[in-house]
Protein backbone atom coordinates (compact mmCIF):
# COMPACT_ATOMS: atom_id res chain seq x y z
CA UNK A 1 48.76 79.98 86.48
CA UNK A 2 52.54 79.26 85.50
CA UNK A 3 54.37 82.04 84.66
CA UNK A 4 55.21 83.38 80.80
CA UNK A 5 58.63 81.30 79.67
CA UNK A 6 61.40 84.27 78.94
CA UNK A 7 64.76 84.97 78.12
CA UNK A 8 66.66 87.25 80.36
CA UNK A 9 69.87 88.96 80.15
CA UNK A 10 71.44 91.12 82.46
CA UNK A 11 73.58 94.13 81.98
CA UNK A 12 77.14 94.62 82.93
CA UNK A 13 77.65 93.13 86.48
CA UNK A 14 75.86 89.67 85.77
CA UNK A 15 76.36 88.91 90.33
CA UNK A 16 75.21 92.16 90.93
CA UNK A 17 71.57 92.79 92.05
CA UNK A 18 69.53 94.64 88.84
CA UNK A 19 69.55 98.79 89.46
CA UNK A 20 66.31 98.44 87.16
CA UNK A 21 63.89 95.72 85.15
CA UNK A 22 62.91 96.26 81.46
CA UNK A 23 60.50 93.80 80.35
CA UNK A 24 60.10 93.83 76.47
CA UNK A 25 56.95 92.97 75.31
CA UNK A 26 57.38 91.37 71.01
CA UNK A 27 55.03 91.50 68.06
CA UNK A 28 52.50 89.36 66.65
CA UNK A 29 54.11 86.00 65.33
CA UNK A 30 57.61 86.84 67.20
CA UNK A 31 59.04 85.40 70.27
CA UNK A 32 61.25 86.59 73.10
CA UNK A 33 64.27 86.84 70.72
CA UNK A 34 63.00 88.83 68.65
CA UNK A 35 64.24 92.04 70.48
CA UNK A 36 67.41 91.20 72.49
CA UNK A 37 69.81 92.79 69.50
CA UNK A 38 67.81 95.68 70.05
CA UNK A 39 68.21 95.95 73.98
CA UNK A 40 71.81 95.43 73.14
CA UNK A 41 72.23 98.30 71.16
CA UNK A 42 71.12 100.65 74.57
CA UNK A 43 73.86 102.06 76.39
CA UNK A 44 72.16 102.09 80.36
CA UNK A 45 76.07 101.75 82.06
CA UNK A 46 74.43 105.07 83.86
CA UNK A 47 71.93 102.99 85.43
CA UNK A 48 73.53 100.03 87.08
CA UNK A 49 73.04 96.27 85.84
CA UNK A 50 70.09 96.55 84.17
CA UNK A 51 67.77 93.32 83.70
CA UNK A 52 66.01 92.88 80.56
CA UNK A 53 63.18 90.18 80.50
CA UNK A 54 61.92 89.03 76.98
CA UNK A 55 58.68 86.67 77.83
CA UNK A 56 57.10 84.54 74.79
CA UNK A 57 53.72 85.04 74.05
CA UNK A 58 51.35 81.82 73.96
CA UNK A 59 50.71 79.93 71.05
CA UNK A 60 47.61 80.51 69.70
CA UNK A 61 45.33 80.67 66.72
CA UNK A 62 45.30 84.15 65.15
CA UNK A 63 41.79 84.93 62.90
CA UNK A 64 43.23 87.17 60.23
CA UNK A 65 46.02 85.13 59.76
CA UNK A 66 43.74 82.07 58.42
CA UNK A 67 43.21 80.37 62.13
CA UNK A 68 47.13 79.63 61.71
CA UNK A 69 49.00 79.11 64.67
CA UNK A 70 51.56 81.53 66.36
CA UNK A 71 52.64 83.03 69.26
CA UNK A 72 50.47 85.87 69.75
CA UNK A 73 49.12 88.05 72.58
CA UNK A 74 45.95 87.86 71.65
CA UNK A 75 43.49 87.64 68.74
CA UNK A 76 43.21 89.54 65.68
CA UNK A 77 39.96 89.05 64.33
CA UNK A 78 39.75 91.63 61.50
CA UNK A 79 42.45 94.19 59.76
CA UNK A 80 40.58 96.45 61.55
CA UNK A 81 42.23 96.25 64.80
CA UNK A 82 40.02 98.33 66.60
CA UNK A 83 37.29 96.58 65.60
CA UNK A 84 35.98 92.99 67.61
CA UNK A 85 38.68 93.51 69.43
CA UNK A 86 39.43 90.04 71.64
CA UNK A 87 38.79 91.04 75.20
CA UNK A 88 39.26 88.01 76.74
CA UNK A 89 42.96 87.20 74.90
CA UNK A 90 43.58 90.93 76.30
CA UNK A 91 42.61 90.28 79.74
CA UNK A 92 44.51 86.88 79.65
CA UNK A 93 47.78 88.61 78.68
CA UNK A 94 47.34 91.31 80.92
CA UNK A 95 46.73 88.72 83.90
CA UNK A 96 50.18 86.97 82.44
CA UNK A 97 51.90 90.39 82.16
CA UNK A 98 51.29 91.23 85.80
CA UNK A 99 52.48 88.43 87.24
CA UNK A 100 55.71 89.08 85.46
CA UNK A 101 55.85 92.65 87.04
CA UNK A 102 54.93 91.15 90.45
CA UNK A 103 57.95 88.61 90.04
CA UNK A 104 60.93 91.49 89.76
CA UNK A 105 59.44 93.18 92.57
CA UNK A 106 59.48 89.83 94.77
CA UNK A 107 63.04 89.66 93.50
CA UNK A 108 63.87 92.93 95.30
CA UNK A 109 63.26 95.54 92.07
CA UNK A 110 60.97 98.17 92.95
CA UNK A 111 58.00 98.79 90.58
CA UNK A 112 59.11 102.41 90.64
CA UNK A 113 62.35 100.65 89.09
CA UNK A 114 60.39 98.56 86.30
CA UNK A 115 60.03 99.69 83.16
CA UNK A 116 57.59 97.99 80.39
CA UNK A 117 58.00 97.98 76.92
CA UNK A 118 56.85 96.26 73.32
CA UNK A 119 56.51 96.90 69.68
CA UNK A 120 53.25 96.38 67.83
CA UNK A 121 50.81 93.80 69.78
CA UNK A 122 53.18 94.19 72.46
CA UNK A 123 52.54 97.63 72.17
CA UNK A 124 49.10 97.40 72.87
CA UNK A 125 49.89 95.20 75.67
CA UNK A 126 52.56 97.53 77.84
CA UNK A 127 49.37 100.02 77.44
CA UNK A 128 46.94 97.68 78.51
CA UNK A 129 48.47 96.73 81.34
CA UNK A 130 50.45 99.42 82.68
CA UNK A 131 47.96 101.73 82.61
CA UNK A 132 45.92 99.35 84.74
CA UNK A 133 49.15 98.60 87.24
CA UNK A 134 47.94 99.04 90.78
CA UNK A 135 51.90 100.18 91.59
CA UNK A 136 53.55 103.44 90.25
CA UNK A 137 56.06 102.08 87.33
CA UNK A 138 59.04 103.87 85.98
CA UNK A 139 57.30 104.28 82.35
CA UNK A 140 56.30 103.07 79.61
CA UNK A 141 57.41 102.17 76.31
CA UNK A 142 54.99 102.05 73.19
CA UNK A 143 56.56 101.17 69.52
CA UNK A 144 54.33 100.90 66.32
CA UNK A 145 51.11 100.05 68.38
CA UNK A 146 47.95 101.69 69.96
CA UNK A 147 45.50 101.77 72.93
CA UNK A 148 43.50 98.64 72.76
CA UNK A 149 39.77 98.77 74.72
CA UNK A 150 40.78 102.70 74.29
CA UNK A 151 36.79 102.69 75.52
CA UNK A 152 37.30 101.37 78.83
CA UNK A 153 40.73 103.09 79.38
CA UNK A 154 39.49 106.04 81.52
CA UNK A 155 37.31 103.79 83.85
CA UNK A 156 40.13 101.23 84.62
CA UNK A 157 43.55 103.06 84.64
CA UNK A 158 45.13 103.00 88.20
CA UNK A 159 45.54 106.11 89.78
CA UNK A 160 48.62 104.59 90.90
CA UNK A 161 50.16 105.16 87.46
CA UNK A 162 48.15 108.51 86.61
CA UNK A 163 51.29 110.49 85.87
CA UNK A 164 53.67 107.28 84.22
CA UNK A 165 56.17 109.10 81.43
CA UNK A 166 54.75 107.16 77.88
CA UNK A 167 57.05 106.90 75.31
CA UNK A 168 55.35 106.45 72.16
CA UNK A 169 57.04 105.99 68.78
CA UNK A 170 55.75 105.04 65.17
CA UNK A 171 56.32 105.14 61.57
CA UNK A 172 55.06 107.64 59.34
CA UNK A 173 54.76 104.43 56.41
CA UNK A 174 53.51 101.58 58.95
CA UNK A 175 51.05 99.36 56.78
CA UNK A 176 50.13 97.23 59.85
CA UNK A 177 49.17 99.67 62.72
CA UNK A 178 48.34 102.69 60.40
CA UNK A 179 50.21 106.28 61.77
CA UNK A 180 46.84 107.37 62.79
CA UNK A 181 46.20 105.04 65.17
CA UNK A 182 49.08 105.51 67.14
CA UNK A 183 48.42 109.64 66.83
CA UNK A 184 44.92 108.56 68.08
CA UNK A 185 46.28 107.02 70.91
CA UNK A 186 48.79 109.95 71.87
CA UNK A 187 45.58 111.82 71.57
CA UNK A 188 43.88 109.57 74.09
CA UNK A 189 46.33 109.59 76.75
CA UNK A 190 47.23 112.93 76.78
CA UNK A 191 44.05 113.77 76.98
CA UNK A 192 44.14 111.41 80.26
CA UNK A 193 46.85 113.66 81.41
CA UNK A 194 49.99 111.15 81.26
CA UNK A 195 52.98 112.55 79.88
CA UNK A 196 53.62 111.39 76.48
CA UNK A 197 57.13 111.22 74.62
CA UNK A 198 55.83 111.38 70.75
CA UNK A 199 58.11 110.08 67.99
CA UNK A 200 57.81 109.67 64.44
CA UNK A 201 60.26 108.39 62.13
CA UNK A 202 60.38 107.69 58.01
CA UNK A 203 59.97 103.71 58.34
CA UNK A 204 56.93 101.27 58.07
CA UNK A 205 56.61 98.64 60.97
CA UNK A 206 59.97 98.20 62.07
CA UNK A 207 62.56 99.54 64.37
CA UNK A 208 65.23 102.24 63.19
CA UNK A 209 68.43 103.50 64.57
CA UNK A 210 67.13 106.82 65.67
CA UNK A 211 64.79 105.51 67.63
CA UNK A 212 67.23 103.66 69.33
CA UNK A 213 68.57 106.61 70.45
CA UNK A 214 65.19 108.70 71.32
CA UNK A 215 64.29 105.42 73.33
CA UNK A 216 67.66 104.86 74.94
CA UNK A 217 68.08 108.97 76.43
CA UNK A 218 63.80 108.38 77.56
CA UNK A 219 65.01 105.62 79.45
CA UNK A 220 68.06 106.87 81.39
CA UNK A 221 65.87 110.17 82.46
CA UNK A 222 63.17 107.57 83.65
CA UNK A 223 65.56 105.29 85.21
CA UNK A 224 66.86 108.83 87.16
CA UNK A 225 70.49 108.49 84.85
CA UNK A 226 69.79 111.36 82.19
């Protein structure tokens, strides 16, 4: 299997070997772009060179969307998105994911140095796959998504990864991934035991500015800077 295509951009010292990796994960019907303003609005000079890997989903078709084509981690197949939820697009991008993980750590960054992140679907997938990781990351980062196969969560999680700092974040207006499904999700994985950084903000499925800055101090104190 060929690895995910990304666009990568490292931090301050461009020669210098990467203190830390922070792969970034994008929404439904985005690509890799879609979030490098908003790694370059974090302020990690505490950390080192820090580099940031922005993978593009596969193209695929997407069910709710009319069968159209986009990139997409996986399928929606009704507005419920717990509901029918596409196991084997899941496992596919989790496969993908992995080897993405396993690639920074053959290029001398620790896992324990590796961060994973996403908004949305990529959300779902920093969850779905971190939590599964065999190797202890540095955390992870959850924007405006949920749990997916929340019912098999318990069963597959890594014990590797049983005390990973989560930082979760959502708003209180999101039409797409309603508030309560990321609060059920918080629910879930506290009640796993991980430490979970909960954040709520006055937006609908976006990004905002304080976020930025709740995400940016979560990330130097798990990157050992704050």
């Amino acid at each position: 299997m060929s690895l995910l295509p990304t666009i990568e951009i490292q931090t301050q010292d461009r020669t210098a070997a990467p203190a830390a990796s922070i792969i970034v994960l994008h929404g439904l019907g985005a690509d890799g772009n879609d979030f490098v303003p908003f790694a370059n609005e974090l302020d990690l000079r505490a950390v080192g060179p820090v580099r940031f890997v922005f993978p593009h989903a596969p193209q695929q078709p997407v069910t709710v969307n009319g069968g159209y084509v986009m990139r997409a981690w996986y399928d929606i197949r009704t507005a419920d998105l717990l509901r029918r939820e596409d196991e084997t697009g899941l496992r596919a991008s989790q496969h993908a994911i992995s080897a993405l993980i396993h690639r920074e750590r053959e290029r001398g960054v620790p896992a324990s140095r590796i961060v994973l992140a996403g908004f949305s679907q990529g959300c779902a997938m920093t969850l779905m796959t971190g939590l599964r990781h065999p190797e202890r990351l540095a955390g992870l980062a959850g924007l405006s998504g949920y749990v997916p196969m929340a019912e098999t969560t318990a069963a597959e999680r890594h014990m590797a990864n049983q005390d990973v700092p989560i930082f979760l974040a959502h708003g209180r207006q999101d039409p797409v991934v309603p508030l309560q499904a990321g609060e059920a999700s918080r629910e879930l994985l506290q009640n796993l035991g991980y430490p979970v950084q909960w954040h709520d903000y006055p937006m609908q499925h976006s990004v905002c500015q304080q976020e930025v800055v709740d995400f940016n101090r979560w990330l130097l104190k798990v990157l050992g800077a704050g």
